[in-house]
N, C-alpha and C. Protein backbone atom coordinates (compact mmCIF):
# COMPACT_ATOMS: atom_id res chain seq x y z
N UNK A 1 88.57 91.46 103.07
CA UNK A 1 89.46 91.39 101.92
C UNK A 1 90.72 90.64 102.33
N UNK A 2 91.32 89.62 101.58
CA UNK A 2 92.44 88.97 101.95
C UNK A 2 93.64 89.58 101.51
N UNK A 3 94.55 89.07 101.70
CA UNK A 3 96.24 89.33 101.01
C UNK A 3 95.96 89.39 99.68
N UNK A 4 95.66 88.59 98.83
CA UNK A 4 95.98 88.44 97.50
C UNK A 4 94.78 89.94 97.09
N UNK A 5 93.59 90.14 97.67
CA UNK A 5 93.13 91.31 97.00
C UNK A 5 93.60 92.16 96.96
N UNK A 6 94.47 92.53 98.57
CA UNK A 6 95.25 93.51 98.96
C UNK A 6 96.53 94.01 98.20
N UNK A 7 97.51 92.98 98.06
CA UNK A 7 98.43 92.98 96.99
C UNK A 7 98.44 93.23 95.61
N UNK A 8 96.96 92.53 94.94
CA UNK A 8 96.69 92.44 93.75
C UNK A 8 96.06 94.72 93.18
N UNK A 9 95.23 95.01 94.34
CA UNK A 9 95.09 96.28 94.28
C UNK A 9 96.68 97.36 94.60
N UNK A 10 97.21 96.84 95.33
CA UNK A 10 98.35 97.78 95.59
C UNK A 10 99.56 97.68 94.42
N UNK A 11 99.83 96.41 93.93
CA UNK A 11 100.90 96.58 92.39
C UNK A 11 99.95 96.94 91.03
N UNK A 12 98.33 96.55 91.38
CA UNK A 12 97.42 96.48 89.89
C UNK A 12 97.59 98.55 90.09
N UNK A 13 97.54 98.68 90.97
CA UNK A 13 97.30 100.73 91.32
C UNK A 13 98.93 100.90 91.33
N UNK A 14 99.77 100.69 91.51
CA UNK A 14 101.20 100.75 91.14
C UNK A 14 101.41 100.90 89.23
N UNK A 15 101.01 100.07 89.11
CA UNK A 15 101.15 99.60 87.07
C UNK A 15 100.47 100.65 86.88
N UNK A 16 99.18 100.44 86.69
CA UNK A 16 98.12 101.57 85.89
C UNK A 16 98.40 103.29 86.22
N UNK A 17 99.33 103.34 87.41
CA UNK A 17 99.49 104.70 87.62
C UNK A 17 100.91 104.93 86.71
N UNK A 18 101.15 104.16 86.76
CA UNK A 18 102.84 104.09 85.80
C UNK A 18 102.32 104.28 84.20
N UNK A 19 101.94 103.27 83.89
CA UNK A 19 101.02 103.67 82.91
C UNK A 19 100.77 104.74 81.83
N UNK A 20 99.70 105.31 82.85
CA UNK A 20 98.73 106.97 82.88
C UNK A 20 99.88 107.56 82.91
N UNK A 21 101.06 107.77 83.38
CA UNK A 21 101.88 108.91 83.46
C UNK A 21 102.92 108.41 82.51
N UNK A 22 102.96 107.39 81.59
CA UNK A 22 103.45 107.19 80.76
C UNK A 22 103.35 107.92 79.53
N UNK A 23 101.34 107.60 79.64
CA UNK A 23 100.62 108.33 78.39
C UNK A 23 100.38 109.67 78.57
N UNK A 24 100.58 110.36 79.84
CA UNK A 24 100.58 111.71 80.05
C UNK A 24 101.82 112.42 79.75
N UNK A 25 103.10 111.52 79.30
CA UNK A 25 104.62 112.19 79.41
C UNK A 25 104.53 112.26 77.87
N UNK A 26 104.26 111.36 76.92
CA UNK A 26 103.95 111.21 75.57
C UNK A 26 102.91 112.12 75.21
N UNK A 27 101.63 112.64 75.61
CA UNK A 27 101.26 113.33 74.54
C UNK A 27 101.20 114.43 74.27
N UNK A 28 102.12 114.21 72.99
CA UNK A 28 102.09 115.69 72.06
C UNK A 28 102.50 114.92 70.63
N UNK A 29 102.39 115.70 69.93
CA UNK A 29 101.86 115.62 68.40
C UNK A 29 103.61 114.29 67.92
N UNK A 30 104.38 114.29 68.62
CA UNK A 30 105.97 113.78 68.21
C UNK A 30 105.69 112.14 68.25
N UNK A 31 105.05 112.10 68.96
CA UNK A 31 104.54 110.59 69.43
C UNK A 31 103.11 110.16 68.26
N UNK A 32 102.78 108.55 68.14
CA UNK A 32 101.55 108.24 67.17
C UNK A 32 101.01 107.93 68.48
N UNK A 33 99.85 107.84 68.43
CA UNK A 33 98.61 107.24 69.02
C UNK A 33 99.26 105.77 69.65
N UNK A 34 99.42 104.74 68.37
CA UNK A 34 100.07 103.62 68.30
C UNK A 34 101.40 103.36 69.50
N UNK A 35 102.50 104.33 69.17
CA UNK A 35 103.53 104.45 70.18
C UNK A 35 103.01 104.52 71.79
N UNK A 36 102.24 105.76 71.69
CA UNK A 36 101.48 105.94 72.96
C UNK A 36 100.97 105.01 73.87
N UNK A 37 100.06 104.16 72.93
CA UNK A 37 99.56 103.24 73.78
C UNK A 37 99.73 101.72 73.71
N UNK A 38 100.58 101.26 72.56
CA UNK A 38 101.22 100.44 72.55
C UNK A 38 102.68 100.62 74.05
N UNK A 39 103.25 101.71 73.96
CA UNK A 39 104.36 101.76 74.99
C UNK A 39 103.53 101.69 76.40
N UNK A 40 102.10 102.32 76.42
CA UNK A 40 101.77 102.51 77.71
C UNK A 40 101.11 100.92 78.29
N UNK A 41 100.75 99.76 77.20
CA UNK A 41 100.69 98.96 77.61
C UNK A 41 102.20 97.79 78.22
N UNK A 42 102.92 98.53 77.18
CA UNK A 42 104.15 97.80 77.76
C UNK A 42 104.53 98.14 79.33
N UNK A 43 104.76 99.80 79.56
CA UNK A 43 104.90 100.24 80.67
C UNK A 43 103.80 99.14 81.87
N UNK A 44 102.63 98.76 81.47
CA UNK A 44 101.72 98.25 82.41
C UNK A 44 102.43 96.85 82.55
N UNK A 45 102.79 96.03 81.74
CA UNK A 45 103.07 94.38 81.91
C UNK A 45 104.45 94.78 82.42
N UNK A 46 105.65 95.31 82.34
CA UNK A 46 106.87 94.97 82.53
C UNK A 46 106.27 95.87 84.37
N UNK A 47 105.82 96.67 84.45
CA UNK A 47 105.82 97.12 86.20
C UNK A 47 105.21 95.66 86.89
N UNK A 48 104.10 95.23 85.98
CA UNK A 48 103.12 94.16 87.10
C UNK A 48 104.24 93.31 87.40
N UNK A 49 104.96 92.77 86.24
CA UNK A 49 106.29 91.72 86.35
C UNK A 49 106.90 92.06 87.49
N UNK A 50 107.59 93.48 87.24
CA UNK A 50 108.41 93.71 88.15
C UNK A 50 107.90 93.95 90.01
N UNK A 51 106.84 94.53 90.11
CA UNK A 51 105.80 94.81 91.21
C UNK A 51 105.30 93.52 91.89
N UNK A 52 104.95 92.49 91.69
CA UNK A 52 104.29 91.22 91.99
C UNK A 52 105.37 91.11 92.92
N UNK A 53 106.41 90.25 92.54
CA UNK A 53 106.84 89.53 93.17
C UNK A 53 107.85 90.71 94.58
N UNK A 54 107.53 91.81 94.63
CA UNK A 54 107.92 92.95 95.55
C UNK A 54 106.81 93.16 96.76
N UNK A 55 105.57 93.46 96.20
CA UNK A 55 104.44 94.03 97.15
C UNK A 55 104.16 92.33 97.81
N UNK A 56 103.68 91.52 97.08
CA UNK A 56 103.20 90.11 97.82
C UNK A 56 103.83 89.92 99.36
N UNK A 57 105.05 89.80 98.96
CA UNK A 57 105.57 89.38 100.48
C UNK A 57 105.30 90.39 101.65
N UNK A 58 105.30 91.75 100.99
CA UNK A 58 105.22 93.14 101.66
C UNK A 58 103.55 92.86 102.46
N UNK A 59 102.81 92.42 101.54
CA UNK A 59 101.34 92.35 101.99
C UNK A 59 101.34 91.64 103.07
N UNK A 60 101.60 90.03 102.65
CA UNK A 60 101.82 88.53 104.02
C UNK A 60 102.40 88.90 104.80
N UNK A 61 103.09 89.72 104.88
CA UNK A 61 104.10 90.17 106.49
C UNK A 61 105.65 89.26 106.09
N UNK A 62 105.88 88.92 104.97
CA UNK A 62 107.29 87.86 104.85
C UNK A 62 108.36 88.83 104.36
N UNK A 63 109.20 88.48 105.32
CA UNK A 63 110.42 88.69 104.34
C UNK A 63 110.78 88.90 102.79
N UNK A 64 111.10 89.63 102.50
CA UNK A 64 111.21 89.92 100.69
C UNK A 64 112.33 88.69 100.37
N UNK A 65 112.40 87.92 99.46
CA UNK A 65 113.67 86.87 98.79
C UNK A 65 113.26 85.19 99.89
N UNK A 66 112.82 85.59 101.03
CA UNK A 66 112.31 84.22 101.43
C UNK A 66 111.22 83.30 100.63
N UNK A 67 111.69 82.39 100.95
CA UNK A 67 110.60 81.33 99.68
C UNK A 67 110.02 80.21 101.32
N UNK A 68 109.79 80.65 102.58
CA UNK A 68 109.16 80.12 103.57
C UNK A 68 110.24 78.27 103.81
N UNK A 69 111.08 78.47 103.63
CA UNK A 69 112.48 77.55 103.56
C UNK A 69 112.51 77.20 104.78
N UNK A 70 112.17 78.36 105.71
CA UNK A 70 112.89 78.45 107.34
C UNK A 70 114.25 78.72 107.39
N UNK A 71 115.01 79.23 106.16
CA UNK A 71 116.14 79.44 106.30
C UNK A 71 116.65 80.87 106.99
């Protein structure tokens, strides 16, 4: 398995657990269906956003904020 599977499983299992405990904090009768899982898909895209560009470098062994510059 390479980096990118490695990474791609460790933020894709980061999101979806964010997620699930999104839709587990929401249900009860106060919340629609709609809210629920409309919010729990949001919860999934704004973590991957935020998660990607965190775990990647973590995976390659790089420095976090380096862009391989040599700076």
């Amino acid at each position: 398995m390479g980096w990118r599977q490695k990474a791609a499983l460790i933020y894709g299992g980061i999101s979806l657990g964010l997620a699930a405990l999104f839709v587990l904090l929401t249900w009860s009768p106060e919340y629609t269906p709609v809210a629920r899982w409309g919010g729990a898909v949001w919860v999934l895209l704004l973590s991957l956003i935020v998660t990607m560009p965190l775990v990647i470098p973590l995976v390659k062994g790089e420095k976090i904020g380096s862009h391989g510059h040599g700076h």
